[in-house]
Protein backbone atom coordinates (compact mmCIF):
# COMPACT_ATOMS: atom_id res chain seq x y z
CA UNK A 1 265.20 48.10 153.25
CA UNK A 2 262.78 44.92 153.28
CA UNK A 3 261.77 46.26 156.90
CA UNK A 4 261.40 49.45 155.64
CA UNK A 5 258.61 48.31 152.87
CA UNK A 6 256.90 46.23 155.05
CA UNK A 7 256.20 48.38 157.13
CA UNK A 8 254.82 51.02 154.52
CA UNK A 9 252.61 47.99 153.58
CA UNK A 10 251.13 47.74 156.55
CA UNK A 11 250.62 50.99 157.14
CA UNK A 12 249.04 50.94 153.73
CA UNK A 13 246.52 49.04 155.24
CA UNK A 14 244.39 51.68 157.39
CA UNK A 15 244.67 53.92 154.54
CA UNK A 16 243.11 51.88 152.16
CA UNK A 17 240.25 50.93 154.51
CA UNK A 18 239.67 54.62 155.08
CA UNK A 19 239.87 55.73 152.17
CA UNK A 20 237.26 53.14 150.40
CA UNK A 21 235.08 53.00 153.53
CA UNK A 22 234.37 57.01 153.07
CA UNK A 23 233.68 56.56 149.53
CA UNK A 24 231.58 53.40 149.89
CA UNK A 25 229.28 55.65 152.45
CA UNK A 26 229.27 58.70 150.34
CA UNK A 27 227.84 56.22 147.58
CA UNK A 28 225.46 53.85 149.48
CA UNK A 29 224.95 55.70 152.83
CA UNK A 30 224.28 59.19 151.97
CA UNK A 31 222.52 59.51 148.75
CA UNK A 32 219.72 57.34 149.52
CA UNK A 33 218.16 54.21 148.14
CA UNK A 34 220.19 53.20 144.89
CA UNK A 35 217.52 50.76 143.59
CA UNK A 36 214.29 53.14 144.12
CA UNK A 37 216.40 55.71 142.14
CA UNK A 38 217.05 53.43 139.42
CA UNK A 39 213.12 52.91 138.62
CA UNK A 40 212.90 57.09 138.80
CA UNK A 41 209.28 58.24 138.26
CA UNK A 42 208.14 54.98 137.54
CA UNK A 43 206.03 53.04 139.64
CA UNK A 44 207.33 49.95 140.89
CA UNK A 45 205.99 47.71 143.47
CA UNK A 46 207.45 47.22 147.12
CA UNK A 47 208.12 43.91 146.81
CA UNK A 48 210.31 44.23 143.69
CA UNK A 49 212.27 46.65 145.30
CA UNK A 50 212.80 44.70 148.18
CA UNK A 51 213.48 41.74 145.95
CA UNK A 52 216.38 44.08 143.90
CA UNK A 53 217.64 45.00 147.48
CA UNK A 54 217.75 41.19 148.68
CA UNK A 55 219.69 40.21 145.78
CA UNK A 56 222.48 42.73 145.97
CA UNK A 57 222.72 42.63 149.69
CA UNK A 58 221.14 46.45 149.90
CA UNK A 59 219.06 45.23 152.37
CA UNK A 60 222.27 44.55 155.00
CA UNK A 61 222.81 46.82 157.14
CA UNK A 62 226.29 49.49 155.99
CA UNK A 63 228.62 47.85 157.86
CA UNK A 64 227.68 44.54 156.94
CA UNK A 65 227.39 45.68 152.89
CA UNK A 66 231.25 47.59 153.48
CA UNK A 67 232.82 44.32 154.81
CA UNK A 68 231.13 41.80 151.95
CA UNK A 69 232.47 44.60 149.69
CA UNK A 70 236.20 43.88 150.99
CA UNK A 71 235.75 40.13 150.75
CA UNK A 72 234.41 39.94 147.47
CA UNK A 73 237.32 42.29 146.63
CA UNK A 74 240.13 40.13 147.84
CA UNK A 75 238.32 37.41 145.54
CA UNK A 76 238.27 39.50 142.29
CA UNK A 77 234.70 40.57 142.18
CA UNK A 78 233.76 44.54 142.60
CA UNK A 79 230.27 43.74 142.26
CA UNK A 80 227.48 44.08 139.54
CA UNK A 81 225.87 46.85 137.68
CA UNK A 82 222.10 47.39 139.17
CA UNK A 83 221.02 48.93 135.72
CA UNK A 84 222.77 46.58 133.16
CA UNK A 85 223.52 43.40 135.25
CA UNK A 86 227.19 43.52 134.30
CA UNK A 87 229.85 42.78 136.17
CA UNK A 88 231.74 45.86 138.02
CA UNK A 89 235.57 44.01 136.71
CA UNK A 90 234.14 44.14 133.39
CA UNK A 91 232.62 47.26 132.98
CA UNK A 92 236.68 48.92 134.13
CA UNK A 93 238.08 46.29 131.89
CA UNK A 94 236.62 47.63 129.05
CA UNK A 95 237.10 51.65 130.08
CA UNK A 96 240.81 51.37 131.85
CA UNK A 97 242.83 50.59 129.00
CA UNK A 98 242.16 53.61 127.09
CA UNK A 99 242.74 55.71 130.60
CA UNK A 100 245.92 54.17 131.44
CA UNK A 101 246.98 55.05 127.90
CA UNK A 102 246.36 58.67 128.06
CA UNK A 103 247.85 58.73 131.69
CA UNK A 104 250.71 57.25 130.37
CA UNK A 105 251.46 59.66 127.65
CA UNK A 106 250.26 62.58 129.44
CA UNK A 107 252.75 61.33 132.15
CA UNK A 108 255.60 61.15 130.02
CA UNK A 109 255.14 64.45 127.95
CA UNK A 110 254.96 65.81 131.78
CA UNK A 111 258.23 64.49 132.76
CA UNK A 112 259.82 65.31 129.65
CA UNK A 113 258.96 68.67 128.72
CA UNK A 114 258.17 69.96 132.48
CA UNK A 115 262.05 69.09 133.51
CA UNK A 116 263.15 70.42 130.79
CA UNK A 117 261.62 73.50 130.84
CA UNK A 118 262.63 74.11 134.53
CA UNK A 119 266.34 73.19 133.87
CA UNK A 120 266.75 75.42 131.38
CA UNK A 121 264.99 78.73 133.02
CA UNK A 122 266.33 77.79 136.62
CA UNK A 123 270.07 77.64 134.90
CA UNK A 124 269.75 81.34 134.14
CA UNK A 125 267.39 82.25 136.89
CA UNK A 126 265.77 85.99 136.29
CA UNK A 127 266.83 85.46 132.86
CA UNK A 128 264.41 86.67 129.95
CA UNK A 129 263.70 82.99 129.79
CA UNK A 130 262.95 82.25 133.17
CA UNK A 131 259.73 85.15 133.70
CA UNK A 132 259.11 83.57 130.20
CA UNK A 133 258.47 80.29 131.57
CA UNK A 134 256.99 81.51 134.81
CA UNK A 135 254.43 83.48 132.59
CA UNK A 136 253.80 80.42 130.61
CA UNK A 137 253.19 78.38 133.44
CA UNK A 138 250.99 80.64 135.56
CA UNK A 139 248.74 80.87 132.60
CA UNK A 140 248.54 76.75 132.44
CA UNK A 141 247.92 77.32 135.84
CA UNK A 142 245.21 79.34 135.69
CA UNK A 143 243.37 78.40 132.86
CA UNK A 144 240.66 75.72 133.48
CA UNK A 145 241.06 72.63 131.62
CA UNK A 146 238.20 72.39 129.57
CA UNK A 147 238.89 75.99 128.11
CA UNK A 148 242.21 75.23 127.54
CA UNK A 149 240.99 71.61 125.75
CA UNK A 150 238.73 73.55 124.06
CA UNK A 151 241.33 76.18 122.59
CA UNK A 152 243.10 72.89 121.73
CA UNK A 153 240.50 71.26 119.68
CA UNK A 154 239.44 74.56 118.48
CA UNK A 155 242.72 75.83 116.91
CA UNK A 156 244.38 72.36 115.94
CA UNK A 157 241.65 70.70 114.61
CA UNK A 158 239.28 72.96 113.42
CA UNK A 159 241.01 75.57 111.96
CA UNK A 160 244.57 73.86 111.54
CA UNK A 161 242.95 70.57 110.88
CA UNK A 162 246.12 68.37 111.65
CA UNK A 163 243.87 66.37 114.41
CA UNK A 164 240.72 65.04 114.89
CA UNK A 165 237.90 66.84 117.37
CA UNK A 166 237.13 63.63 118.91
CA UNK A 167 238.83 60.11 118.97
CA UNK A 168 237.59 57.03 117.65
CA UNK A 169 235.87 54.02 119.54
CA UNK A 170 238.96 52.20 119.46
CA UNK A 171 241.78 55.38 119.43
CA UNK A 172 245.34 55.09 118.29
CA UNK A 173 247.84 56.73 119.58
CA UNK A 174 248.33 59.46 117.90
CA UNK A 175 244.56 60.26 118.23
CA UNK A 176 245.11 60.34 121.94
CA UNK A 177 248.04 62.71 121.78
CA UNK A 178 246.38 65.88 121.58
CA UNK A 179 244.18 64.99 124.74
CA UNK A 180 247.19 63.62 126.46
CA UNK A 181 248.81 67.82 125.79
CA UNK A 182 245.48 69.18 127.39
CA UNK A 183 245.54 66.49 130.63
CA UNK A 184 249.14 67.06 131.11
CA UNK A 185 249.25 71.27 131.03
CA UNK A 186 248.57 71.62 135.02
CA UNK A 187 250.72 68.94 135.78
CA UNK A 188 253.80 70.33 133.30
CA UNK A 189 253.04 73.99 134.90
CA UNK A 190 253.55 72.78 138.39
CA UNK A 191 256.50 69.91 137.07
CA UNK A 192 258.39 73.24 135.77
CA UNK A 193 257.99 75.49 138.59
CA UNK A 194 258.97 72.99 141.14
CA UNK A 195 262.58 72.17 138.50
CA UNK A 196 263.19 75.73 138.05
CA UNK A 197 263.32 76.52 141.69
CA UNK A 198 264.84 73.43 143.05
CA UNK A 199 267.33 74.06 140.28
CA UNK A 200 267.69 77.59 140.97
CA UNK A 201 268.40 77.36 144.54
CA UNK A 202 270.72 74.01 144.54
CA UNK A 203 273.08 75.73 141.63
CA UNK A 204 274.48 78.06 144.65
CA UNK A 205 275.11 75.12 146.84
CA UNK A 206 278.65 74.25 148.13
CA UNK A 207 278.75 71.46 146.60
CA UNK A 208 278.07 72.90 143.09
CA UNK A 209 280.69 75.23 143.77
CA UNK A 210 283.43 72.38 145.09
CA UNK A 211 282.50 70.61 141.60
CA UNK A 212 283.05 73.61 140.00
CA UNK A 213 286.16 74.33 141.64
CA UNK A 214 287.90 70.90 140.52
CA UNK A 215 287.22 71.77 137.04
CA UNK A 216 284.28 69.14 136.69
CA UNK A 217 282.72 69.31 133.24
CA UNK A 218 279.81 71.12 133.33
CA UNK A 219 277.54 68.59 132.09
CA UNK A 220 278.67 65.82 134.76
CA UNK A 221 278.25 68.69 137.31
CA UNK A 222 274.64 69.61 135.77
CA UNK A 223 273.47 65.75 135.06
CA UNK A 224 274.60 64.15 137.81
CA UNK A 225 275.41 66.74 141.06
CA UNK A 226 272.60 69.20 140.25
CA UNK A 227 269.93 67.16 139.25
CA UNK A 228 270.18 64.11 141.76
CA UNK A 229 269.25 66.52 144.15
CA UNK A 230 266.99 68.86 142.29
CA UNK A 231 264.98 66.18 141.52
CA UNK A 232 263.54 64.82 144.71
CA UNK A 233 260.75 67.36 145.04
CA UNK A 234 259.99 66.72 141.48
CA UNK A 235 259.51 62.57 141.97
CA UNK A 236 257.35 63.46 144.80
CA UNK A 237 254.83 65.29 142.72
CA UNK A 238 254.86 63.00 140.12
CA UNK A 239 254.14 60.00 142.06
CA UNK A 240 250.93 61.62 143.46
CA UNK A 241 250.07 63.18 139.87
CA UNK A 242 250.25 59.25 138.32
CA UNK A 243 246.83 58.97 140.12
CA UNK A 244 245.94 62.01 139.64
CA UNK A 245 245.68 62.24 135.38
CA UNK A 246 244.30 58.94 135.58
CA UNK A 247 241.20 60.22 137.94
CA UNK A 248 241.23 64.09 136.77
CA UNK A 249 240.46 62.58 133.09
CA UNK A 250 236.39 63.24 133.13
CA UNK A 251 236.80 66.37 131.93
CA UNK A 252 239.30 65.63 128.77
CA UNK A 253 237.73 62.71 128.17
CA UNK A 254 234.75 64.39 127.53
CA UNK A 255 235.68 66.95 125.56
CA UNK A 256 237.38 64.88 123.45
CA UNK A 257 234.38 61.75 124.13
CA UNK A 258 237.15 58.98 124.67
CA UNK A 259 235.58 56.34 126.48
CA UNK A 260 237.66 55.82 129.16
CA UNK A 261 237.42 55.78 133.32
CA UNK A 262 236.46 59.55 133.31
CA UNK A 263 233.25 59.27 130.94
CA UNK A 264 232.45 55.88 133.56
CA UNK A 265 232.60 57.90 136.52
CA UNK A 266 230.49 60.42 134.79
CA UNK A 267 228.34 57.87 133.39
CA UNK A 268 227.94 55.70 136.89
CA UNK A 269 227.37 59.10 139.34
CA UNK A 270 224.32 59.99 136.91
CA UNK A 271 222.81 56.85 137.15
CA UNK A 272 223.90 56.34 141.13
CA UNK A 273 225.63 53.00 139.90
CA UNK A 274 227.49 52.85 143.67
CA UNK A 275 229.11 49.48 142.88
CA UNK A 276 231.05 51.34 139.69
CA UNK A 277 232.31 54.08 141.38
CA UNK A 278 233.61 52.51 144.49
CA UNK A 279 235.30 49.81 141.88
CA UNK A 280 237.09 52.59 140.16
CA UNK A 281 238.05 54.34 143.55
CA UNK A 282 239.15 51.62 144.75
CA UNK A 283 242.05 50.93 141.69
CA UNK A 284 242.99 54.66 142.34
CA UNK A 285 244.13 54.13 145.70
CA UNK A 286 246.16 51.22 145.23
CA UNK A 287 247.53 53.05 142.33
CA UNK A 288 248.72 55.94 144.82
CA UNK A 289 249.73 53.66 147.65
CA UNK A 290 251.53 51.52 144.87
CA UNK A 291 253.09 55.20 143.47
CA UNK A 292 253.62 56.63 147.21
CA UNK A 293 255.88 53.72 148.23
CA UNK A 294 257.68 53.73 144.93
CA UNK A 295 258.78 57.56 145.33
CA UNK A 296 260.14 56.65 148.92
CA UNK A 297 262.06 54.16 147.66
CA UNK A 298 263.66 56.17 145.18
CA UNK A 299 264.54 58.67 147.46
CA UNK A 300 267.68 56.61 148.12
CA UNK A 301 268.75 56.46 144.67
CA UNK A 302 268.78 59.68 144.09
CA UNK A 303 270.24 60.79 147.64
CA UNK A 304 272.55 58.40 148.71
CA UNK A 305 272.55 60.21 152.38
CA UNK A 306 269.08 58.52 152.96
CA UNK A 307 269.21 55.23 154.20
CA UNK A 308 266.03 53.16 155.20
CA UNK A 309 266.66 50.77 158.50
């Protein structure tokens, strides 16, 4: 097993280079010149431009700017702001919290009501209950999120009024749960369609039928036998779709205007803050190579035939 991880974490390696290299050119080599785009219609003179460019090493050439960029990283630092003079580390600091805590409960109604749902339809497969929940789910599916946040707001807070339209500066809980609903609906459709049908198709198994057979009870043959191995495709979605609610939050976020890593993105792309957006990038693929090597690992608690050398 240590082997095993070791080598994942080195082969974490090239992917994290590639991955933050591409963004760090789509941000600094492609758009054009950050600081001339800053000053926008106004006039300002070549030497305080070149000045500007000096001082954050925009002057270097890309290659040079990409590897400063990885050893400042290693040190802590993800840069500075060109527009506000703040610190990159700061700027997430203040945004991330709020974005981990909608992930988090967006993750966990996910997990909860997605396997649920898919146990119970793929138990009774082409049951009334199952093309009920395959309806449900291909209209999550289809439905964009901001209509569906939208609808949301619409229904439960302006014409129920149990919730709020938008969440405070500092949200509580409960203000985020409504958002966390809307973030996790794709995730839950695809969560419950994945459960039904690994569910569907292990209940025929031999093995369910050898449980069966010995006169198991048939909630140690559902909790244990079924699910152990109904579950693997389900843990690999979900430890891609941790990353995925925590970067797929601009659009929730600003709907509901919580001031979190979506609105930042949004925020840092319109004023071509580069350093921001890399920085934020950046914590999303560790976050998936983190969640990636975590899945594989559990793999071999929930299959006991897969052994790592």
């Amino acid at each position: 097993m240590g082997r095993y991880v070791a080598r994942r974490l080195l082969q974490m390696i090239p992917v994290f280079i590639g991955s933050t290299l591409l963004v760090f050119l789509m941000m600094y080599a492609l758009p054009g010149d950050p600081v001339r785009a800053l000053a926008g219609e106004q006039h300002v003179d070549a030497s305080q431009i070149a000045a500007l460019k000096a001082e954050y090493g925009l002057d270097q050439p890309i290659w040079q700017q990409y590897l400063n960029y990885l050893g400042n990283l290693f040190q802590g630092d993800f840069g500075t702001q060109i527009g506000t003079q703040r610190p990159v580390a700061e700027v997430i600091a203040d945004a991330y919290p709020i974005t981990v805590r909608l992930a988090i409960f967006a993750f966990v109604f996910t997990v909860v009501a997605g396997i649920s749902l898919g146990i119970i339809a793929g138990l009774k497969a082409e049951s009334l209950r199952d093309r009920g929940l395959l309806g449900l789910t291909l209209v999550l599916i289809s439905m964009p999120s901001f209509v569906l946040g939208f609808l949301v707001q619409y229904f439960f807070a302006f014409q129920l009024g149990i919730a709020k339209p938008n969440v405070s500066l500092e949200p509580t809980n409960g203000e985020l749960i409504m958002p966390a609903i809307v973030l996790a609906s794709l995730s839950l459709a695809y969560v419950a369609r994945l459960t039904r049908t690994s569910v569907a198709e292990n209940i025929r198994a031999d093995y369910i039928r050898t449980a069966v057979a010995k006169g198991l009870p048939r909630r140690r043959i559902v909790g244990i036998h079924l699910m152990r191995n109904s579950l693997i495709p389900v843990v690999t979605f979900l430890g891609t779709d941790i990353g995925a609610l925590m970067g797929g939050a601009i659009v929730t976020e600003g709907i509901f205007n919580i001031k979190g890593v979506g609105s930042l993105v949004f925020e840092a792309l319109s004023k071509r803050e580069g350093a921001t957006v890399v920085g934020i990038v950046t914590l999303l693929v560790i976050v998936y190579l983190v969640c990636s090597l975590l899945v594989d690992l559990l793999y071999a608690v929930l299959d006991p035939r897969i052994r790592y050398a």
